[in-house]
C-alpha atoms as a PDB file:
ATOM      1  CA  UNK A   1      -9.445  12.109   1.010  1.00  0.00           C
ATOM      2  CA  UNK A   2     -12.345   9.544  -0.094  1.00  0.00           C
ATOM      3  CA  UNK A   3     -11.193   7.313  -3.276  1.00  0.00           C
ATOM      4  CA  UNK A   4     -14.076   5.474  -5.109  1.00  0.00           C
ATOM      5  CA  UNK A   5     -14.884   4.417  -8.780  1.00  0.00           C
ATOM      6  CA  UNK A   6     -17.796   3.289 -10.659  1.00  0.00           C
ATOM      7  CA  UNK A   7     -17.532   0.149 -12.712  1.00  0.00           C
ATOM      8  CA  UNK A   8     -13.919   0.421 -13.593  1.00  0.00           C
ATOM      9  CA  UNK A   9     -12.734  -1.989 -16.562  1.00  0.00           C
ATOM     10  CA  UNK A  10      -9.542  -2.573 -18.085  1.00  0.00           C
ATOM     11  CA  UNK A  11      -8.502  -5.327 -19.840  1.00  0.00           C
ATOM     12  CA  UNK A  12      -4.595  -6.335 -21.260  1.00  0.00           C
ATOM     13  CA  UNK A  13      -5.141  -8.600 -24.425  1.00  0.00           C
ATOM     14  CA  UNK A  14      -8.650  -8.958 -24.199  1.00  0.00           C
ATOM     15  CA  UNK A  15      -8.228 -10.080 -20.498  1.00  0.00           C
ATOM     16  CA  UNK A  16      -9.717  -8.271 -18.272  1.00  0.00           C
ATOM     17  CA  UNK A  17      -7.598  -7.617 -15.578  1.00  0.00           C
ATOM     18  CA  UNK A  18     -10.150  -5.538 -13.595  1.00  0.00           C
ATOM     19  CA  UNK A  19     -13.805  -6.138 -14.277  1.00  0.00           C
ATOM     20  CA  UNK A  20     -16.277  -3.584 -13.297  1.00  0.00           C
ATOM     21  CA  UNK A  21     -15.131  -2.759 -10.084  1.00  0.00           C
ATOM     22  CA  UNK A  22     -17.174  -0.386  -8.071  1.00  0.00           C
ATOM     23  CA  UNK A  23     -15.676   0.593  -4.176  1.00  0.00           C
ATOM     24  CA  UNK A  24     -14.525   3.366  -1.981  1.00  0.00           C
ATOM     25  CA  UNK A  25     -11.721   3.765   0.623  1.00  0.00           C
ATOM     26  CA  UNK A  26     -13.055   6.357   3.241  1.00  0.00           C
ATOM     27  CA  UNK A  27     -11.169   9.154   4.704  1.00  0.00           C
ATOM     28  CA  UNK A  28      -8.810   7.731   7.589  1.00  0.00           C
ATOM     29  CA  UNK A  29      -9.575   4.377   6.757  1.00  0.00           C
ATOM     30  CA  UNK A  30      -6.670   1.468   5.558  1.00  0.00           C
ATOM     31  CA  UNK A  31      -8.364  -0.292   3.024  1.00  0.00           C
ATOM     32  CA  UNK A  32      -7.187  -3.741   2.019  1.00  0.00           C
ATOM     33  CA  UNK A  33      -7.314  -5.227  -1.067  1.00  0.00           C
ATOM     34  CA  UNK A  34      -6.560  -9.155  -0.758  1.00  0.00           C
ATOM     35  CA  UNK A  35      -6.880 -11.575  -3.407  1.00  0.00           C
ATOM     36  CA  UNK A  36      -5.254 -14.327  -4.680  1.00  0.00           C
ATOM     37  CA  UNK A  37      -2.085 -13.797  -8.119  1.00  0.00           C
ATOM     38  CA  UNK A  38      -4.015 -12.568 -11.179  1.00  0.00           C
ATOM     39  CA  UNK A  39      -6.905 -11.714  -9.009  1.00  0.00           C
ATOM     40  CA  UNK A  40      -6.208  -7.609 -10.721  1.00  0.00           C
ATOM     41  CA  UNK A  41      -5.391  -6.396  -7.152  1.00  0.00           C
ATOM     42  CA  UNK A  42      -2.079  -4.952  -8.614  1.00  0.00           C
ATOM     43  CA  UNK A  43      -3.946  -3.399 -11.772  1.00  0.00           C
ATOM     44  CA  UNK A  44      -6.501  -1.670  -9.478  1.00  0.00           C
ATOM     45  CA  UNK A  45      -4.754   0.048  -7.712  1.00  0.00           C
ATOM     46  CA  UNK A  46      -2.681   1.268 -10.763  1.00  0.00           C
ATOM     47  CA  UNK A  47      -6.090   2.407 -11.773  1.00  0.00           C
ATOM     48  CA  UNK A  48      -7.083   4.237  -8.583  1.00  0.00           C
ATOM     49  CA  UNK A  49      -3.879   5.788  -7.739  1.00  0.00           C
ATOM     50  CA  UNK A  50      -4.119   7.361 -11.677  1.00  0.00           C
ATOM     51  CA  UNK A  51      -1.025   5.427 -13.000  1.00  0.00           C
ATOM     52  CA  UNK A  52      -2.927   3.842 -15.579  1.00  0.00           C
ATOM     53  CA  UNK A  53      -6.206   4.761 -17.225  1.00  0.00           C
ATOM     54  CA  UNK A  54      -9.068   2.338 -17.236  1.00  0.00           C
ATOM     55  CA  UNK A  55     -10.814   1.506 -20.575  1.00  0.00           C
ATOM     56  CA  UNK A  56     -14.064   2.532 -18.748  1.00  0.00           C
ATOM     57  CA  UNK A  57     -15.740   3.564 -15.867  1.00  0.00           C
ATOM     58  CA  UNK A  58     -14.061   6.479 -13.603  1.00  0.00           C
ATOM     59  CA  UNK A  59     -12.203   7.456 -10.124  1.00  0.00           C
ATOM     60  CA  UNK A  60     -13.213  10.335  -8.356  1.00  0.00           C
ATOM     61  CA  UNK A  61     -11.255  11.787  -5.294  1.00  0.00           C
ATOM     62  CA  UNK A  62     -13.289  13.197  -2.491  1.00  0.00           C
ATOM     63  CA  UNK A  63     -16.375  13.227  -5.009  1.00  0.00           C
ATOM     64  CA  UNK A  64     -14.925  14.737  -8.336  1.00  0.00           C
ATOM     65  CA  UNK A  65     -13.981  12.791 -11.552  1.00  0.00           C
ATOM     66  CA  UNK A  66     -10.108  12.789 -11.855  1.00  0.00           C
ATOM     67  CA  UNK A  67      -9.365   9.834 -14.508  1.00  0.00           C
ATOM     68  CA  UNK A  68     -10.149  11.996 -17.332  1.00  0.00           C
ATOM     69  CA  UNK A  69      -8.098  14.987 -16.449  1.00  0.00           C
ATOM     70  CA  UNK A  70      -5.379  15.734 -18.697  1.00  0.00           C
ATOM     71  CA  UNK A  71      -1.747  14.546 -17.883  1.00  0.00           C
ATOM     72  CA  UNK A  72      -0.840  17.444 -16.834  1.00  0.00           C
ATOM     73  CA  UNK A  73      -3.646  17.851 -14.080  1.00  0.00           C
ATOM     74  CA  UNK A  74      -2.731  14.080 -13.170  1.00  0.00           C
ATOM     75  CA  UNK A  75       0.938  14.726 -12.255  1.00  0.00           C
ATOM     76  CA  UNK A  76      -0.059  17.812 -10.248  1.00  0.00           C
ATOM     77  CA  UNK A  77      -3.081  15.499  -8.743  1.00  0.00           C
ATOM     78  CA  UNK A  78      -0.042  13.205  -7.746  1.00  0.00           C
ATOM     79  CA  UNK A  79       1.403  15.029  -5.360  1.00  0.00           C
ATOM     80  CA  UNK A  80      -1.235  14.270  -2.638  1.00  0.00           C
ATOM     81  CA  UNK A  81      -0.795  10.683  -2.855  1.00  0.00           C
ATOM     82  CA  UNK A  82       2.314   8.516  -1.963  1.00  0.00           C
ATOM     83  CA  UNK A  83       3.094   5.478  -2.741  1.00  0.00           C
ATOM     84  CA  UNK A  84       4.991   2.779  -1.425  1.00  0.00           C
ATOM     85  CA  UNK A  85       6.364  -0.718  -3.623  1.00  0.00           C
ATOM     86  CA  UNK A  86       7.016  -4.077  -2.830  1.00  0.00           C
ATOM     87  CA  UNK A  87      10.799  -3.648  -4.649  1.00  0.00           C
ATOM     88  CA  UNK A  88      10.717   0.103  -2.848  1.00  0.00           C
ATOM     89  CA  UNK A  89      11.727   1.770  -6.028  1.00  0.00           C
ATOM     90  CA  UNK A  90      14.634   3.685  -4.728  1.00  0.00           C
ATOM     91  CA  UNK A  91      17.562   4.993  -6.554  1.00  0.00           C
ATOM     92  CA  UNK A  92      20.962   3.625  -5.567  1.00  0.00           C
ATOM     93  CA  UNK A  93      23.149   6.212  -6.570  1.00  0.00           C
ATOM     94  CA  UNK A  94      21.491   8.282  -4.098  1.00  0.00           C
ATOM     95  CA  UNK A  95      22.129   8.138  -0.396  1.00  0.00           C
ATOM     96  CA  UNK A  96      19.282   7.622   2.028  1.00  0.00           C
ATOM     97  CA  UNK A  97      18.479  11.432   2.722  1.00  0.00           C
ATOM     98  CA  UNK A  98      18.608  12.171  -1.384  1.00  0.00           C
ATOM     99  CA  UNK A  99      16.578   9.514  -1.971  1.00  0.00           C
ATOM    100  CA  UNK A 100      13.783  11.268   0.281  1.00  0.00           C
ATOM    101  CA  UNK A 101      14.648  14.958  -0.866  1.00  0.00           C
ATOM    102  CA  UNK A 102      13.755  13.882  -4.372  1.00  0.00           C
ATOM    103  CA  UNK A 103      10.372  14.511  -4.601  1.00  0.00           C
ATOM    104  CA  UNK A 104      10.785  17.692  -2.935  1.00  0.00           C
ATOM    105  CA  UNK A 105      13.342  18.569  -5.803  1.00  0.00           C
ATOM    106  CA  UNK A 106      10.787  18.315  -8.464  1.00  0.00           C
ATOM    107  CA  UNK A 107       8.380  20.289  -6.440  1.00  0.00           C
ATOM    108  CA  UNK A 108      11.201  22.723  -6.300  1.00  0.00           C
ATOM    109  CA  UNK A 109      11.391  23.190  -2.990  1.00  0.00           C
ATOM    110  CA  UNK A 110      14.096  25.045  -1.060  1.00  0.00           C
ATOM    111  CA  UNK A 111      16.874  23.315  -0.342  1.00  0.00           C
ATOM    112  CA  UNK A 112      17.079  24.377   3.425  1.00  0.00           C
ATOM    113  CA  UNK A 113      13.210  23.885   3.725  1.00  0.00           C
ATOM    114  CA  UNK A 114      13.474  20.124   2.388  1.00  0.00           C
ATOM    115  CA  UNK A 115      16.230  19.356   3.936  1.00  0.00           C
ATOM    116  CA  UNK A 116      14.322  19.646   7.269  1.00  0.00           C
ATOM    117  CA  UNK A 117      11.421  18.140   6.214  1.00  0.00           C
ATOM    118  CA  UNK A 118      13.484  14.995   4.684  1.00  0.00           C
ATOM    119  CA  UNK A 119      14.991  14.971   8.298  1.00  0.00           C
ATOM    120  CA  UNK A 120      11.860  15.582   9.919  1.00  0.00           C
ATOM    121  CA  UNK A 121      10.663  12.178   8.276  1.00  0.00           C
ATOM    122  CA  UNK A 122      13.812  10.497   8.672  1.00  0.00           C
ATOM    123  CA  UNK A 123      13.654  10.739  12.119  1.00  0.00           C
ATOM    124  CA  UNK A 124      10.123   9.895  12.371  1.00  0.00           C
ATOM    125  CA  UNK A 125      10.726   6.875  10.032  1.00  0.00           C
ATOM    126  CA  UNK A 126      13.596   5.313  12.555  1.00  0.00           C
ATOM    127  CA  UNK A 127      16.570   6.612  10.367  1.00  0.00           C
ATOM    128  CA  UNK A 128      17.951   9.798  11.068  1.00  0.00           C
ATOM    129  CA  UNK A 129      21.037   8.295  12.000  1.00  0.00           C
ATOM    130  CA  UNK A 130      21.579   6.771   8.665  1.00  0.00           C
ATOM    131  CA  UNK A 131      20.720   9.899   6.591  1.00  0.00           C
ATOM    132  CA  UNK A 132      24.287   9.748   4.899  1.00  0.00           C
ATOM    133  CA  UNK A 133      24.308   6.491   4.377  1.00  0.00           C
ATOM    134  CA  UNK A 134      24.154   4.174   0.681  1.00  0.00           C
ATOM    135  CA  UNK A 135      20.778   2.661   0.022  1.00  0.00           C
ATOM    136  CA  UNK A 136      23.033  -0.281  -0.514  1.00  0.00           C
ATOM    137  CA  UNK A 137      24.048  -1.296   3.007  1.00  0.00           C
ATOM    138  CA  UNK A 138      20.563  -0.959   4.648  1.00  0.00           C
ATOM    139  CA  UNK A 139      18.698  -4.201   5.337  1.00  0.00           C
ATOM    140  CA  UNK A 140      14.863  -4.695   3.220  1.00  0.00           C
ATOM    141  CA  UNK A 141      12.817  -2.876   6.310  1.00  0.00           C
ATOM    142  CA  UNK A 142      15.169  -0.114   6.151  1.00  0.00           C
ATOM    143  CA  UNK A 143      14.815   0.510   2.817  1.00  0.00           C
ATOM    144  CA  UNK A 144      11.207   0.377   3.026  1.00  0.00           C
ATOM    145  CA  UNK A 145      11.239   2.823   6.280  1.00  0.00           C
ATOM    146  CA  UNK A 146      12.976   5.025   3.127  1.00  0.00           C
ATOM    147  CA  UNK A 147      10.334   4.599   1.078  1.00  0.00           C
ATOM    148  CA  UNK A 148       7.877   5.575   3.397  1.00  0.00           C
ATOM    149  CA  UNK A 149       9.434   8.592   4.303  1.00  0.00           C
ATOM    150  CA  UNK A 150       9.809   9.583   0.469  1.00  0.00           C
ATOM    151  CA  UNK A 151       6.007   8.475   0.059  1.00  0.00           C
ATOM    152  CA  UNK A 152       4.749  11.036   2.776  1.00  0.00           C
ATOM    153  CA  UNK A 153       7.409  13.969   1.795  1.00  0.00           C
ATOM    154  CA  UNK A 154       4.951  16.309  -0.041  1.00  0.00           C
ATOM    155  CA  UNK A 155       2.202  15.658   2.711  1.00  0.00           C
ATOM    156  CA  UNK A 156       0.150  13.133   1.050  1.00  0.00           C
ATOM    157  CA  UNK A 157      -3.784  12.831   2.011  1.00  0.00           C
ATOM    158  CA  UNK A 158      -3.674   9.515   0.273  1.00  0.00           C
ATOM    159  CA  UNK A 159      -1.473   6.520   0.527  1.00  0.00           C
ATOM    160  CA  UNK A 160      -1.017   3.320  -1.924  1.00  0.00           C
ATOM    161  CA  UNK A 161       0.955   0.256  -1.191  1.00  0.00           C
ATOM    162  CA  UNK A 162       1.417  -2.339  -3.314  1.00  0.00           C
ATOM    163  CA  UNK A 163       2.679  -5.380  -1.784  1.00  0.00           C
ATOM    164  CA  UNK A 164       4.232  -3.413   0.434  1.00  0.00           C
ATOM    165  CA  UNK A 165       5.807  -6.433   2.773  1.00  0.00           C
ATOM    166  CA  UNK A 166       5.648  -9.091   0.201  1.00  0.00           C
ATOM    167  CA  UNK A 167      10.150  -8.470  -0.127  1.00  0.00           C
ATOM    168  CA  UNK A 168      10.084  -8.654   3.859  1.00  0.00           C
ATOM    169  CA  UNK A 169      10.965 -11.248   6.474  1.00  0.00           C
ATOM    170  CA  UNK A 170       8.252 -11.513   9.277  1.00  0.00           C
ATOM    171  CA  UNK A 171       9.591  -9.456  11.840  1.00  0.00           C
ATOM    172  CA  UNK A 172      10.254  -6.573   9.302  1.00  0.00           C
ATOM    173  CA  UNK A 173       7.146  -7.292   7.946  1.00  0.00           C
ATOM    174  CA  UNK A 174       5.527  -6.274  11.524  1.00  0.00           C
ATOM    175  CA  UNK A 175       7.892  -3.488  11.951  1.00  0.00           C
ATOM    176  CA  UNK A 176       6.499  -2.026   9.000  1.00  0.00           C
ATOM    177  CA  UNK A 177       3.063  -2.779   9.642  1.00  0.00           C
ATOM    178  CA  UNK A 178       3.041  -1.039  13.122  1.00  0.00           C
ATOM    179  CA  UNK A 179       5.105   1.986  11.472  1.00  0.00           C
ATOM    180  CA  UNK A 180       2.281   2.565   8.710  1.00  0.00           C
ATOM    181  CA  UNK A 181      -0.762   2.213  11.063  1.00  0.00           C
ATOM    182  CA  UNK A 182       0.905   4.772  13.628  1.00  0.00           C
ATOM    183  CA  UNK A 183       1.366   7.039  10.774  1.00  0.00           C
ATOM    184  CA  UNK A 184      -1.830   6.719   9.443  1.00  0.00           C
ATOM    185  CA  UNK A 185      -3.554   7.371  12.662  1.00  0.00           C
ATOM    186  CA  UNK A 186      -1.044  10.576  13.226  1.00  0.00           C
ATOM    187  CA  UNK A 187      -1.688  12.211   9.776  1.00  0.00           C
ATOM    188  CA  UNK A 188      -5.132  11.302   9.534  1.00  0.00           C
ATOM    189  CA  UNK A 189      -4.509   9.492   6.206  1.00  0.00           C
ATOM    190  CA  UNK A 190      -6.398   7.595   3.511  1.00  0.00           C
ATOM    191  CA  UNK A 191      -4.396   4.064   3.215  1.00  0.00           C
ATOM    192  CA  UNK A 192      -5.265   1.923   0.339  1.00  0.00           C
ATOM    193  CA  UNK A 193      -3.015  -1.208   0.795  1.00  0.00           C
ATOM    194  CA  UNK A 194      -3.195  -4.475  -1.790  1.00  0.00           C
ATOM    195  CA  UNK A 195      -1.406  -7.242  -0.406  1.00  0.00           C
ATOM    196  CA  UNK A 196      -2.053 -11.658  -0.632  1.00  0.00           C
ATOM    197  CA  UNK A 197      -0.684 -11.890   2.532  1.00  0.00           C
ATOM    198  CA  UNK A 198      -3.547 -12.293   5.214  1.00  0.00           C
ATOM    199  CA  UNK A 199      -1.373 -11.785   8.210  1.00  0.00           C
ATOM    200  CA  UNK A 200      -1.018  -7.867   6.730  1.00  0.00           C
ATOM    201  CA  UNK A 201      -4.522  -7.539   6.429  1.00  0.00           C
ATOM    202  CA  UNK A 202      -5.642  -9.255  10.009  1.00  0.00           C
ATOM    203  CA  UNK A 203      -2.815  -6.608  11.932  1.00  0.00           C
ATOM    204  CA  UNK A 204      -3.572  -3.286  10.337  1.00  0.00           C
ATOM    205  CA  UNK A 205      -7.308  -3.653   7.611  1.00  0.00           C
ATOM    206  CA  UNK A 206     -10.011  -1.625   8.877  1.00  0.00           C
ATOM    207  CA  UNK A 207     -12.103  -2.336   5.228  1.00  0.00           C
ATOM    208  CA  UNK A 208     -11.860  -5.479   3.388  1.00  0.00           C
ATOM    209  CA  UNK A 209     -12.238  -6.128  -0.323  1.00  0.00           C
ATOM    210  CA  UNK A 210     -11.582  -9.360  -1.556  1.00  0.00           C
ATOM    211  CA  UNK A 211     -11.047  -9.920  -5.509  1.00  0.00           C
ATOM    212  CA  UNK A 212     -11.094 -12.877  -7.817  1.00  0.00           C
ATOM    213  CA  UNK A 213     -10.707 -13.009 -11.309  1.00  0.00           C
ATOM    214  CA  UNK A 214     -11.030  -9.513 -11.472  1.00  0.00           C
ATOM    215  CA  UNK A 215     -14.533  -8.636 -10.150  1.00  0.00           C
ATOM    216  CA  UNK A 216     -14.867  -7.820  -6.507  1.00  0.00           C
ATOM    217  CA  UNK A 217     -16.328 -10.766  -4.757  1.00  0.00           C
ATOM    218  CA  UNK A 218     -17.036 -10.069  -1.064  1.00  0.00           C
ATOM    219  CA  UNK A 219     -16.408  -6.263   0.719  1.00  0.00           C
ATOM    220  CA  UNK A 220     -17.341  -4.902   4.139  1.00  0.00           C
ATOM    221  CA  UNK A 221     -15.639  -3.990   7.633  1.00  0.00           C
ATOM    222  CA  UNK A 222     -12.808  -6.487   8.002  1.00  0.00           C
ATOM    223  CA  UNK A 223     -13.860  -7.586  11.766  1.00  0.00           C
ATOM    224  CA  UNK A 224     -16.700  -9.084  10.519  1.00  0.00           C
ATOM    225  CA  UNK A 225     -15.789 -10.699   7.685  1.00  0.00           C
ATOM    226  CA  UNK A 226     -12.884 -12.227   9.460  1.00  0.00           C
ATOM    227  CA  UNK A 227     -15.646 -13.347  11.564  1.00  0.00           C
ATOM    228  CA  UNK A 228     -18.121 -15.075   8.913  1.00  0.00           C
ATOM    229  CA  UNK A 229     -16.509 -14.903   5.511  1.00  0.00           C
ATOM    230  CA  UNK A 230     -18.659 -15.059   2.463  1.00  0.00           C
ATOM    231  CA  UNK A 231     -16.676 -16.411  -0.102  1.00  0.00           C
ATOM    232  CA  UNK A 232     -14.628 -19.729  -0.590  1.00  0.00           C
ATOM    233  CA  UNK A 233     -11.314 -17.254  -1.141  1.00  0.00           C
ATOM    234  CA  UNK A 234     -11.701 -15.126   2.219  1.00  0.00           C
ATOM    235  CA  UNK A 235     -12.120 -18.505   3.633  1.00  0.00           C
ATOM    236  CA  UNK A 236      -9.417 -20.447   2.806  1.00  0.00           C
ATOM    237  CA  UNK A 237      -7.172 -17.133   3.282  1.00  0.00           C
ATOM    238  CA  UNK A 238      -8.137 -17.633   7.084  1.00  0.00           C
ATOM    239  CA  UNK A 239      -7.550 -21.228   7.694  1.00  0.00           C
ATOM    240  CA  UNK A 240      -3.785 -21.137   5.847  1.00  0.00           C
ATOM    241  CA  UNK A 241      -3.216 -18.374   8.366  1.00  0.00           C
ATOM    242  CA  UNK A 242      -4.514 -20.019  11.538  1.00  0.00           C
ATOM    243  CA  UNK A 243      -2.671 -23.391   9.863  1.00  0.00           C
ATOM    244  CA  UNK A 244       0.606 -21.111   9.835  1.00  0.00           C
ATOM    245  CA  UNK A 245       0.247 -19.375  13.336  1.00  0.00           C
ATOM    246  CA  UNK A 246      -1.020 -23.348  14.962  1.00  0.00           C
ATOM    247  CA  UNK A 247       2.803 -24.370  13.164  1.00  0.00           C
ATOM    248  CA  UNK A 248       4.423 -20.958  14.761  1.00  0.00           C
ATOM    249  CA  UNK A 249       2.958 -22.047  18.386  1.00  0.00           C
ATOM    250  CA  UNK A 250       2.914 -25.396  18.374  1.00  0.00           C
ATOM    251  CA  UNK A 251       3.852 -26.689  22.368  1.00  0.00           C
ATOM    252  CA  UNK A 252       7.524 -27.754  22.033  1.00  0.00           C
ATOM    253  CA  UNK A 253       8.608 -24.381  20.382  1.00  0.00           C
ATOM    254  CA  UNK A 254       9.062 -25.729  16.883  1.00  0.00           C
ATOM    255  CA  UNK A 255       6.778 -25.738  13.935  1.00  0.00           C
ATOM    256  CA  UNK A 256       4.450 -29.239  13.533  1.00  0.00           C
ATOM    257  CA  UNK A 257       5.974 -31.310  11.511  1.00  0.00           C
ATOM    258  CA  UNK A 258       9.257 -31.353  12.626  1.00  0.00           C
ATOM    259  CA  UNK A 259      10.402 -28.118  10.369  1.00  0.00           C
END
């Protein structure tokens, strides 16, 4: 599925948290969305994933208008997206495997037929062993690897992720990363991912956008922006990361400075 929109606006107070934005996320493309707090990364993709309604402009999905459909149309339009949260947004009275059937529930699916499928993504998720098990004693990248598997449940063509490694340590952080990219190449899926951490966007961003005070700033294939950013953000995004790997591999093991 393609995702664009045409001068989006929407403003909180009368500040405008996304001014007219204008971009699309191709078909079987992760999109990134980088920027730095404030920058309306967050509120965009509230916008495009139709959580929120923009004061103006509009989102279309594979080519049609879908911000002005009715609420009704919108929660049906839902169901081919997932969407995955920096705080995962699971319930904790629920173990793991209710936690993924729940979507399925509202779609009213039969039991023994999402059962399956719940498993089915479980397994391909890394936790089919801990099915049973309370959302409670599973570490941050498990209950992420939940979240995904709930997010992709009702065969999504889309998928949104908001900060989705921000709550992770590095290593989970990669785990995740390398879990969403295979997916994304297996299903064929549209992955729009916001995210201020650069070291997300360098492993897994096919498309850059970069955002600042709301507008969109610089955009283009990520390889070659990487290569010769335009703007003083992208920029300084890249030398705090090659400042952070440099302290990672410094000769002796430990980071510069003694840390």
């Amino acid at each position: 599925m393609r995702i664009s929109c045409n001068n989006l606006k929407k403003a909180y107070s009368g500040l405008h948290a996304v001014n007219g934005v204008s971009i699309s996320a191709e078909e079987s493309r992760i999109t990134c969305i980088i920027g730095r707090s404030g920058a309306g990364k967050s509120t965009l993709i509230r916008l495009l994933s139709l959580l929120e309604r923009a004061d103006e402009g509009e989102v279309m999905y594979d080519g049609a208008r879908v911000d002005d459909l009715k609420q009704k149309e919108i929660l049906t339009m839902r169901r081919s997206m997932g969407m995955i949260f920096q705080l995962f947004n699971l319930f904790s009275s629920r173990n793991v495997l209710k936690n993924v059937l729940y979507p399925l529930e509202i779609a009213k699916v039969p039991k023994k037929e999402a059962v399956e499928k719940a498993m089915a993504l479980l397994d391909t998720v890394g936790l089919a062993d801990k099915a049973h098990n309370s959302i409670s004693s599973l570490s941050g990248g498990q209950k992420q690897r939940v979240a995904i598997a709930r997010a992709l449940v009702l065969n999504p063509k889309v998928l949104f992720c908001d900060e989705a490694t921000s709550a992770l340590d590095p290593q989970s952080t990669k785990e995740i990363l390398q879990l969403i990219k295979s997916i994304q190449r297996k299903l064929n899926l549209t992955v729009v991912m916001v995210t201020h951490q650069m070291e997300v966007v360098k492993s897994v961003c096919d498309y850059l956008v970069v955002m600042d005070n709301g507008r969109v700033i610089e955009e283009g294939d990520a390889q070659k922006h990487f290569a010769n950013p335009e703007s003083d953000i992208l920029a300084g995004f890249l030398r705090n990361l090659m400042i952070a790997d440099a302290d990672m591999n410094s000769p002796d093991g430990r980071r510069i400075g003694g840390v």
